[in-house]
C-alpha atoms as a PDB file:
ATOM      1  CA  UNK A   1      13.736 208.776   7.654  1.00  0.00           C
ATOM      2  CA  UNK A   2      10.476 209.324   9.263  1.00  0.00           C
ATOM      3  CA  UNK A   3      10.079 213.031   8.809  1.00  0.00           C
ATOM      4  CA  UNK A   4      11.347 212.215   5.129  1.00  0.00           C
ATOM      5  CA  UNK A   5       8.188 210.024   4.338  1.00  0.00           C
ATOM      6  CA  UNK A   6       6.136 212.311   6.124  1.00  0.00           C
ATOM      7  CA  UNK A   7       7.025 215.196   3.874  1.00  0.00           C
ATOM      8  CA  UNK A   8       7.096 213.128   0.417  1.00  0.00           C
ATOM      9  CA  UNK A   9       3.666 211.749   1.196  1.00  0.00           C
ATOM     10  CA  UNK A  10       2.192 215.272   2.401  1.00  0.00           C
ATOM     11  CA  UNK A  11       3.571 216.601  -0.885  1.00  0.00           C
ATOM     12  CA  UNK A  12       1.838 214.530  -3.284  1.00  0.00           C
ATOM     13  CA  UNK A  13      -1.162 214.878  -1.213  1.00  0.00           C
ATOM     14  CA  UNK A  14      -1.045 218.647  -1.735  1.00  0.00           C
ATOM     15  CA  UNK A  15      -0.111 218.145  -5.688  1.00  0.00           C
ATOM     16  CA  UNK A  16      -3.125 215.910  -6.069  1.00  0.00           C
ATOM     17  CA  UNK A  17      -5.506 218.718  -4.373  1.00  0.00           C
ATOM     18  CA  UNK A  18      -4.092 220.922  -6.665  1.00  0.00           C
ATOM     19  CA  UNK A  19      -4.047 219.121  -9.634  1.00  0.00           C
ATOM     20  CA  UNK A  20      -7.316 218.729 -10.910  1.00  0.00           C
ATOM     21  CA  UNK A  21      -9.771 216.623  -8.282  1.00  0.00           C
ATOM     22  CA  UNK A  22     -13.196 217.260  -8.858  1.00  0.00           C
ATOM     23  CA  UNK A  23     -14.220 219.780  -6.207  1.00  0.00           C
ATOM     24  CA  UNK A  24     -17.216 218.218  -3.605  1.00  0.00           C
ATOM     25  CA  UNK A  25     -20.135 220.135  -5.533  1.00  0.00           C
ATOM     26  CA  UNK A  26     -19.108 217.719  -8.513  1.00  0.00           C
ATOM     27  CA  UNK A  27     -17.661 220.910 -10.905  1.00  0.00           C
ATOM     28  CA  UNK A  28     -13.710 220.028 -11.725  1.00  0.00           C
ATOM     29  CA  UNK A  29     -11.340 222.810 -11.436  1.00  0.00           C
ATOM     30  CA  UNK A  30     -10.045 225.188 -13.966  1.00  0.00           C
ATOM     31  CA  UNK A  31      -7.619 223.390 -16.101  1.00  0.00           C
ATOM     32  CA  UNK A  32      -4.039 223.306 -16.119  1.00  0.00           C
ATOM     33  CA  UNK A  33      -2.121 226.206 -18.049  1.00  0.00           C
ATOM     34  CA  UNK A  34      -0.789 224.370 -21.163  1.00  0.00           C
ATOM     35  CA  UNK A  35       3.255 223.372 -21.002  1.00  0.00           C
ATOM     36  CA  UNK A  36       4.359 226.202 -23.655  1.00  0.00           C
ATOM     37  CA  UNK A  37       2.652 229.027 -21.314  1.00  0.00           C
ATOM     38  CA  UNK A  38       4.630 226.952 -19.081  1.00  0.00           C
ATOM     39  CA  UNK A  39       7.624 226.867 -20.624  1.00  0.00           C
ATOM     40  CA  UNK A  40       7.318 230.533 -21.226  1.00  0.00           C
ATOM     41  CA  UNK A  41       6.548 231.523 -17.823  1.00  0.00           C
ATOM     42  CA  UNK A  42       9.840 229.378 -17.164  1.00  0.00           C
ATOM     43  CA  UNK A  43      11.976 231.390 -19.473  1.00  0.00           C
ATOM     44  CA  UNK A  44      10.835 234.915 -18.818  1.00  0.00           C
ATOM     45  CA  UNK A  45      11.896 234.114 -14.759  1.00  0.00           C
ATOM     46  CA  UNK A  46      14.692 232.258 -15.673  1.00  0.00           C
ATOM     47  CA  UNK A  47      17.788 234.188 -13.926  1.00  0.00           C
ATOM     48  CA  UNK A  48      20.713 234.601 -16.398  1.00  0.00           C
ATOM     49  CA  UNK A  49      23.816 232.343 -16.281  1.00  0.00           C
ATOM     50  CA  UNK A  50      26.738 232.894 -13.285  1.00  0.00           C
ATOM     51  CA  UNK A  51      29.905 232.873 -15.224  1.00  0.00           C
ATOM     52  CA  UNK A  52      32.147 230.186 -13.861  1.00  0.00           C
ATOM     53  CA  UNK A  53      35.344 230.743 -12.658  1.00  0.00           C
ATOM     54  CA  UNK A  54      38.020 228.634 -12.372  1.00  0.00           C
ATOM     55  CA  UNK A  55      39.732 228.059  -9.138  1.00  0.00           C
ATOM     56  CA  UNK A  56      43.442 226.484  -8.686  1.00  0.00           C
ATOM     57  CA  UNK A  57      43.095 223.587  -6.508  1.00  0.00           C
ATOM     58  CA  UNK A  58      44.002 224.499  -2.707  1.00  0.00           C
ATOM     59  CA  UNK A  59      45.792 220.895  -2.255  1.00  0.00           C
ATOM     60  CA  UNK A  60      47.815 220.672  -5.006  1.00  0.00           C
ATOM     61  CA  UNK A  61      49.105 224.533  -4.450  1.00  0.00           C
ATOM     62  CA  UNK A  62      49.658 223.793  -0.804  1.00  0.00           C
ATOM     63  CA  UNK A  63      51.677 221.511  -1.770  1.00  0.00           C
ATOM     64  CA  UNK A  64      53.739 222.846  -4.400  1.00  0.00           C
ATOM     65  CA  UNK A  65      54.429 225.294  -1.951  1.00  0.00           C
ATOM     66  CA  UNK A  66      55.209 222.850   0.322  1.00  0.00           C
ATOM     67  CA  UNK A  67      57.960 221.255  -2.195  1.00  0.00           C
ATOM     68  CA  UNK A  68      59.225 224.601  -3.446  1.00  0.00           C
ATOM     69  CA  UNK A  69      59.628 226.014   0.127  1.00  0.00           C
ATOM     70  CA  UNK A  70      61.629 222.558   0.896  1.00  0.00           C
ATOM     71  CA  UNK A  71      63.634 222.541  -2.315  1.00  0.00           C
ATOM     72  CA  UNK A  72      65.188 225.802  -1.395  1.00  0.00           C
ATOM     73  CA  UNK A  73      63.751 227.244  -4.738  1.00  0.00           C
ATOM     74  CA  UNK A  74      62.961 230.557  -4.028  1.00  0.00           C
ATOM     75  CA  UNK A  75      61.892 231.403  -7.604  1.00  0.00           C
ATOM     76  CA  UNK A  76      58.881 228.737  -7.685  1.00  0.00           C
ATOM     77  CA  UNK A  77      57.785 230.364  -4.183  1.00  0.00           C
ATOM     78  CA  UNK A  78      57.575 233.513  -5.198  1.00  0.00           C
ATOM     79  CA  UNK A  79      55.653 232.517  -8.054  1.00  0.00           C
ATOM     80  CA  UNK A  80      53.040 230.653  -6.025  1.00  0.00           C
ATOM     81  CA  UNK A  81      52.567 233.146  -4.278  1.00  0.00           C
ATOM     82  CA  UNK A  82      52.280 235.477  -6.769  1.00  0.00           C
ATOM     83  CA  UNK A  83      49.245 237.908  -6.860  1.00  0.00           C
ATOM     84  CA  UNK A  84      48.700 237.431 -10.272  1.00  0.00           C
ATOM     85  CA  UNK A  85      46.426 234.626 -11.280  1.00  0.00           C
ATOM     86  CA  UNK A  86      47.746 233.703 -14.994  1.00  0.00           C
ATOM     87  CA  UNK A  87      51.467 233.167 -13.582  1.00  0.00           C
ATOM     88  CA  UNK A  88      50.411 231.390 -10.688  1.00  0.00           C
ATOM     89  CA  UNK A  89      48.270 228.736 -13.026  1.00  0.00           C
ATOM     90  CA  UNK A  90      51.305 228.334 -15.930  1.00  0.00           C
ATOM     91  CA  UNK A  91      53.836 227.179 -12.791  1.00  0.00           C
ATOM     92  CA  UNK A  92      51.429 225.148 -11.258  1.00  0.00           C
ATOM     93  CA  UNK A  93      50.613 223.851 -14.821  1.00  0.00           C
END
């Protein structure tokens, strides 16, 4: 908790340095870029989206497993277990 407060107040320390403060020969610092060069700057670095992909749910397929395996159906097994993806996700619904 310590380190923490430490760390937040060094932070804004360092922001307020940088931000502006009149320098100790009384001329101010350059001023800020404006927020669109900002927001610019933001865009141009921006990294493109990740595509999201969905996942089945390892508990509820571990268990579907589970009651297939001790149902004796062999047919809903195989299909969990199934390499492909689309028939594994219609069964498990």
């Amino acid at each position: 908790m310590l380190t923490r407060t430490m760390t937040m107040i060094a932070l804004a320390l360092l922001c307020l340095l940088a931000g502006g403060c009149p320098q100790e020969n009384g001329e101010d610092q350059p001023a800020a870029p404006e927020p669109s060069e900002v927001a610019q700057a933001a865009k141009e670095q921006a990294a493109p989206p990740k595509e999201i992909v969905p996942r089945p749910n390892p508990v509820t397929t571990i268990s579907k497993l589970y009651e297939a395996m001790n149902a004796g159906d062999r047919d809903s097994f195989a299909l969990l277990i199934h390499p492909d993806a689309p028939v594994r996700e219609e069964l498990l619904g």
